[in-house]
C-alpha atoms as a PDB file:
ATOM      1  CA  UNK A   1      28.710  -8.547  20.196  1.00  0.00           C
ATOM      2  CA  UNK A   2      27.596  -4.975  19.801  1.00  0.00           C
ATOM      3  CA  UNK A   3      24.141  -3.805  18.306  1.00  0.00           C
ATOM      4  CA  UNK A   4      25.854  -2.162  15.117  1.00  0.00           C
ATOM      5  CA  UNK A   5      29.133  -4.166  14.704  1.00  0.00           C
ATOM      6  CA  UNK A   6      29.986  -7.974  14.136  1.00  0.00           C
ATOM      7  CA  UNK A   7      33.174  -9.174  13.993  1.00  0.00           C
ATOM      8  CA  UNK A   8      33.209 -11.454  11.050  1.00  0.00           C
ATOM      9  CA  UNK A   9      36.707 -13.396  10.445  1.00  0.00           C
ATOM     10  CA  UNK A  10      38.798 -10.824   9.999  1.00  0.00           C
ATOM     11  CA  UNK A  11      36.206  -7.907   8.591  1.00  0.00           C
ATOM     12  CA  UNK A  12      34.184  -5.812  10.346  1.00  0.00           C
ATOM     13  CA  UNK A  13      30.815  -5.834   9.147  1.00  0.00           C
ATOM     14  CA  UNK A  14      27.160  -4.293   9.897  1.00  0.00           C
ATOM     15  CA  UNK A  15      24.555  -6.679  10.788  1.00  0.00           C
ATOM     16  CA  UNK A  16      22.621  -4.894   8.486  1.00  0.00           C
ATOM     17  CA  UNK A  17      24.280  -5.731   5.248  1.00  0.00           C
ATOM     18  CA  UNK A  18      22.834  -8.820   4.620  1.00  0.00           C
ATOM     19  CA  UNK A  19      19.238  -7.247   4.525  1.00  0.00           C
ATOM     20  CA  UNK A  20      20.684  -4.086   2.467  1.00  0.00           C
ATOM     21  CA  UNK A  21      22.076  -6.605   0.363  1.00  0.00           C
ATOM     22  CA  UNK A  22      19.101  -8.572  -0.572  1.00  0.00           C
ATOM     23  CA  UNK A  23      16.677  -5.823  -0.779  1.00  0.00           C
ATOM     24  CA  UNK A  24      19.163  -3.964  -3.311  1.00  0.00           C
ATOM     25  CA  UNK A  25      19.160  -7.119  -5.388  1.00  0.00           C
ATOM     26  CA  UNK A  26      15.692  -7.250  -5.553  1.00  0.00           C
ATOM     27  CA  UNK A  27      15.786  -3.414  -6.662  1.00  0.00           C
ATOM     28  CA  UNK A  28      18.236  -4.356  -9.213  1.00  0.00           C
ATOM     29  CA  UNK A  29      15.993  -7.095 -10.753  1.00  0.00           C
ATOM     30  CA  UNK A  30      12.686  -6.070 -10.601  1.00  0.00           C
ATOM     31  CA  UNK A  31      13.007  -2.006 -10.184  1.00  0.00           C
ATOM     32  CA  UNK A  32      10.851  -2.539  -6.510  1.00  0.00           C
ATOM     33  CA  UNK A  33      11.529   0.624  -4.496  1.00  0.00           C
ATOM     34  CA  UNK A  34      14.028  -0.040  -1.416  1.00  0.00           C
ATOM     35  CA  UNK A  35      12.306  -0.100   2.028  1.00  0.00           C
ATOM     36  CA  UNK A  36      12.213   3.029   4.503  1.00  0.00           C
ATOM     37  CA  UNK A  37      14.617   1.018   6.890  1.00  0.00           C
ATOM     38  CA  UNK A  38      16.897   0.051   4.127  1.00  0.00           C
ATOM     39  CA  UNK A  39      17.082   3.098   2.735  1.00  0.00           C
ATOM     40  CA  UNK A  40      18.010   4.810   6.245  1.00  0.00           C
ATOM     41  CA  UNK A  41      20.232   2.085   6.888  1.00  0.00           C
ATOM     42  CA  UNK A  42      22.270   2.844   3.324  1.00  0.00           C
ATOM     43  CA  UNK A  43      22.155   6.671   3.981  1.00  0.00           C
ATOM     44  CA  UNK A  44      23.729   6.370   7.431  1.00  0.00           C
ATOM     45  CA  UNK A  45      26.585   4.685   5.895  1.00  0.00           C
ATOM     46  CA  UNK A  46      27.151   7.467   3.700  1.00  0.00           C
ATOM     47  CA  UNK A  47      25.791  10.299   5.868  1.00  0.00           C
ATOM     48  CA  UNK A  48      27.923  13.652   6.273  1.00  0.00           C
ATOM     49  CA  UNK A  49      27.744  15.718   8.759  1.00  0.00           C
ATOM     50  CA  UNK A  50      28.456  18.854   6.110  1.00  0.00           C
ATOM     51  CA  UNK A  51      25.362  17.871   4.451  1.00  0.00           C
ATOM     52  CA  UNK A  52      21.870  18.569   6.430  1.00  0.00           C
ATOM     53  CA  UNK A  53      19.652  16.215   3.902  1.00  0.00           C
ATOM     54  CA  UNK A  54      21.900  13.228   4.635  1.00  0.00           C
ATOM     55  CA  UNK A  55      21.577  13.706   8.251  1.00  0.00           C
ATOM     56  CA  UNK A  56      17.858  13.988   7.958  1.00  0.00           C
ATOM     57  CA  UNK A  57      17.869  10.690   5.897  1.00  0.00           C
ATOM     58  CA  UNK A  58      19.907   8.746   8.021  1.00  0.00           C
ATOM     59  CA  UNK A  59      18.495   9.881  11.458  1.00  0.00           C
ATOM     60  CA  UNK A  60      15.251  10.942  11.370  1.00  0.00           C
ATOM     61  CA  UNK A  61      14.071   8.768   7.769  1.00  0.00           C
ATOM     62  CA  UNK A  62      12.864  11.795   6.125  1.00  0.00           C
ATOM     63  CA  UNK A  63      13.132  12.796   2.412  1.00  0.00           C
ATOM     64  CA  UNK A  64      13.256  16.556   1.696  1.00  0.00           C
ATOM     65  CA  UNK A  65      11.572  17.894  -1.560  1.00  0.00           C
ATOM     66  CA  UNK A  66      15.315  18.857  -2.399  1.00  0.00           C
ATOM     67  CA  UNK A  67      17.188  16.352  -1.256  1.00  0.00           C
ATOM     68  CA  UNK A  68      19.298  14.541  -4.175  1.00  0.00           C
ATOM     69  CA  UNK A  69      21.658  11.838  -4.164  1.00  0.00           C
ATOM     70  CA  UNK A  70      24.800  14.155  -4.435  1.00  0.00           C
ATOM     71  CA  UNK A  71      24.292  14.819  -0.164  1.00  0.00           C
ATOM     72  CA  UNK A  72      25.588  11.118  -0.334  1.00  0.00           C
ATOM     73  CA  UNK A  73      27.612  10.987  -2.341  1.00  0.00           C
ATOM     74  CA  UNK A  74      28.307  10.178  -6.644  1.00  0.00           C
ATOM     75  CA  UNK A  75      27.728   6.527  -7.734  1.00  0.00           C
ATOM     76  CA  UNK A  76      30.343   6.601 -10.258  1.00  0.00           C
ATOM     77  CA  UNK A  77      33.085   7.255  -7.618  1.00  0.00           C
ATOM     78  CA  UNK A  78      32.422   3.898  -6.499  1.00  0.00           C
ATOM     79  CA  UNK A  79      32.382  -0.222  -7.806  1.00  0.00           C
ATOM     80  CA  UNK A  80      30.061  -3.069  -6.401  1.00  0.00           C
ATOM     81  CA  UNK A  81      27.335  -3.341  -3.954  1.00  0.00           C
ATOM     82  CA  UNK A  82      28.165   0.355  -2.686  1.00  0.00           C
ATOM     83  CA  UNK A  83      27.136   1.256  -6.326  1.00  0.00           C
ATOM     84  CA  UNK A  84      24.136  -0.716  -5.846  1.00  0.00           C
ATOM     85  CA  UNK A  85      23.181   0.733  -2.781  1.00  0.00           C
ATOM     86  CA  UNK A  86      24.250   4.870  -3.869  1.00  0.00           C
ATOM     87  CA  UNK A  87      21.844   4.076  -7.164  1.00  0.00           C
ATOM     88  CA  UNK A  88      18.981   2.285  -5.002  1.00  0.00           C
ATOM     89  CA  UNK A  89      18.760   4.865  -2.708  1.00  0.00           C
ATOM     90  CA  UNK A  90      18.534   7.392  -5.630  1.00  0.00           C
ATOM     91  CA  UNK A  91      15.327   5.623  -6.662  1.00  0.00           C
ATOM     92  CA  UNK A  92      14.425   5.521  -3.163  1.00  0.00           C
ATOM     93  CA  UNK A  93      14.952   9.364  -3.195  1.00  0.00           C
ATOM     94  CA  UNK A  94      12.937   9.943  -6.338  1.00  0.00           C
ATOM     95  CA  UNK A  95      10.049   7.513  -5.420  1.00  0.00           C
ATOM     96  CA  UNK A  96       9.561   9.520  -1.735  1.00  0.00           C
ATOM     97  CA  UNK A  97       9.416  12.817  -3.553  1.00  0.00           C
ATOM     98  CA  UNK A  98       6.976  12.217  -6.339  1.00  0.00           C
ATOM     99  CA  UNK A  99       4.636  10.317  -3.994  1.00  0.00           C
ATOM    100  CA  UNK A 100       5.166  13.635  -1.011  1.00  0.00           C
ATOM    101  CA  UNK A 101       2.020  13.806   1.017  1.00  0.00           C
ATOM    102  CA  UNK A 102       0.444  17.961   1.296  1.00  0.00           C
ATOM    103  CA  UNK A 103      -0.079  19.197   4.484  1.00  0.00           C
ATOM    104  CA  UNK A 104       1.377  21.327   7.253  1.00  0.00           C
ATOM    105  CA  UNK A 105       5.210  21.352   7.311  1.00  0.00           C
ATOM    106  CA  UNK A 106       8.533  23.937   8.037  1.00  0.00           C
ATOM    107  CA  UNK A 107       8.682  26.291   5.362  1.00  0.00           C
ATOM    108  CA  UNK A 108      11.572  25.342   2.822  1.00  0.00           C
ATOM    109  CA  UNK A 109      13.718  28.757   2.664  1.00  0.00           C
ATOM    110  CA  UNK A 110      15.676  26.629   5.760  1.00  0.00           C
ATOM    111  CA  UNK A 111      16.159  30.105   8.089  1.00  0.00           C
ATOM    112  CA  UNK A 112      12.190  30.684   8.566  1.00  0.00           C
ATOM    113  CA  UNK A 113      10.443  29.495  11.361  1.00  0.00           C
ATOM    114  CA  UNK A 114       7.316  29.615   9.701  1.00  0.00           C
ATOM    115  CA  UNK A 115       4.589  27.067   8.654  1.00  0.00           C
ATOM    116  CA  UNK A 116       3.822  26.105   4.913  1.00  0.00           C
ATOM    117  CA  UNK A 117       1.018  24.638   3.913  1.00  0.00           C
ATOM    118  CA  UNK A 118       1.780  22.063   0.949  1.00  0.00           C
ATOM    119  CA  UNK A 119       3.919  18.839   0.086  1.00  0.00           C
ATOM    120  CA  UNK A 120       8.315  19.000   0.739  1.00  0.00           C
ATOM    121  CA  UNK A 121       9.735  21.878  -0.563  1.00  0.00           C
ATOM    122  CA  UNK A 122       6.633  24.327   0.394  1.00  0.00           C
ATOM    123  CA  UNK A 123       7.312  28.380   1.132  1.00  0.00           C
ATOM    124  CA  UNK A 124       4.943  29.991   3.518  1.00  0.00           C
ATOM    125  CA  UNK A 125       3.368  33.070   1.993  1.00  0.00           C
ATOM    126  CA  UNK A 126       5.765  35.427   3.177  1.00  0.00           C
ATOM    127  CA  UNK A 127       8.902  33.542   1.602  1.00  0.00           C
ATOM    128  CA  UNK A 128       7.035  33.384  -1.674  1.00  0.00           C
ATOM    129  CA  UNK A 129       5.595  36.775  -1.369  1.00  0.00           C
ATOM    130  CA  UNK A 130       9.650  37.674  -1.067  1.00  0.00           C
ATOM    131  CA  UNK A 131      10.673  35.167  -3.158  1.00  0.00           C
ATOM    132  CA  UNK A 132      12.744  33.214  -0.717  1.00  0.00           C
ATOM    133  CA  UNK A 133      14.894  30.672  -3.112  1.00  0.00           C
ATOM    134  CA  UNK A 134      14.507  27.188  -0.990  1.00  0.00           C
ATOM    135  CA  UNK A 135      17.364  25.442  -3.344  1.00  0.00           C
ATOM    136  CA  UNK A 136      19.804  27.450  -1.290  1.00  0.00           C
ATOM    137  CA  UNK A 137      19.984  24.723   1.345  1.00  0.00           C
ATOM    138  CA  UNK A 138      22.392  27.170   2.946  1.00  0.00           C
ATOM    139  CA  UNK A 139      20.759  30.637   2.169  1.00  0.00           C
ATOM    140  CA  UNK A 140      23.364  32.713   2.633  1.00  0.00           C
ATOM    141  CA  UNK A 141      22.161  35.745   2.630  1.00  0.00           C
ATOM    142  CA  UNK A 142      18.934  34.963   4.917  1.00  0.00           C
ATOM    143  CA  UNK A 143      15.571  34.807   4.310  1.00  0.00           C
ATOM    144  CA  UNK A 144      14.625  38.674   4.225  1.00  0.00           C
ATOM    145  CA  UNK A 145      10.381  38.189   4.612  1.00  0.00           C
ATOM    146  CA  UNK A 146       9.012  39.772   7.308  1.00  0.00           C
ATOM    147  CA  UNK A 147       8.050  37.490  10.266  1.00  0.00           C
ATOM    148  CA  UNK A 148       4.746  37.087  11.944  1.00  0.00           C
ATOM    149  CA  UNK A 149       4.775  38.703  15.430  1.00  0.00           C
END
């Protein structure tokens, strides 16, 4: 038997399922916000490597101020407990953004290497001074503030 894998009559399941699986129940009856573990555990089974905030999710357990459920995927393109699990992780999102601790973090314009000072989704004082927009996850054009030498 491998760490991630058991074979399981015929289907090949996660050993992690049956924990998802309760813990999403629970969320379904009472509202209770899904663990940090589950909710890694659901986000690396729908992680994509074309979107960065699922890969922070589901490797390093980390929720970014913009992060939304759409880098996992929609809930209503799907039945069942992967439903479930899309929705619970949603409120698992949510939860980890309104409760963000302040403090010293990357700067959210994604192309400085500066330090903000603030909860997720801070700008240093440069970006804001230029008005770096940190929704462009991609920021195409750059982030044009001046750098600190």
């Amino acid at each position: 038997m491998k760490l991630w894998t058991v074979y399981d009559g015929g289907a090949l399941r996660h050993p992690g399922e049956a924990i998802v699986s309760a813990t999403v129940s629970r969320w379904e009856l009472t509202g209770e916000v899904i663990s940090d573990r589950v909710a890694q555990e659901i986000a690396s089974w729908f992680h994509s490597p074309r979107e960065p905030y699922s890969t922070v999710l589901s490797t390093q357990g980390k929720v970014d101020h913009y992060m939304t459920l759409d880098a996992f995927g929609d809930p209503e393109q799907f039945e069942g407990f992967d439903r479930a699990c899309l929705l619970a992780l949603g409120a698992y999102i949510a939860d980890r953004k309104s409760t963000a601790e302040s403090g010293y973090r990357p700067c959210a314009c994604h192309t400085c290497m500066s330090v903000a000072i603030g909860s997720n989704g801070a700008l240093c004082s440069g970006c804001e001074e230029w008005g770096c927009d940190p929704a462009d996850d991609r920021n195409v054009n750059g982030c044009e503030a001046p750098r600190d030498e």
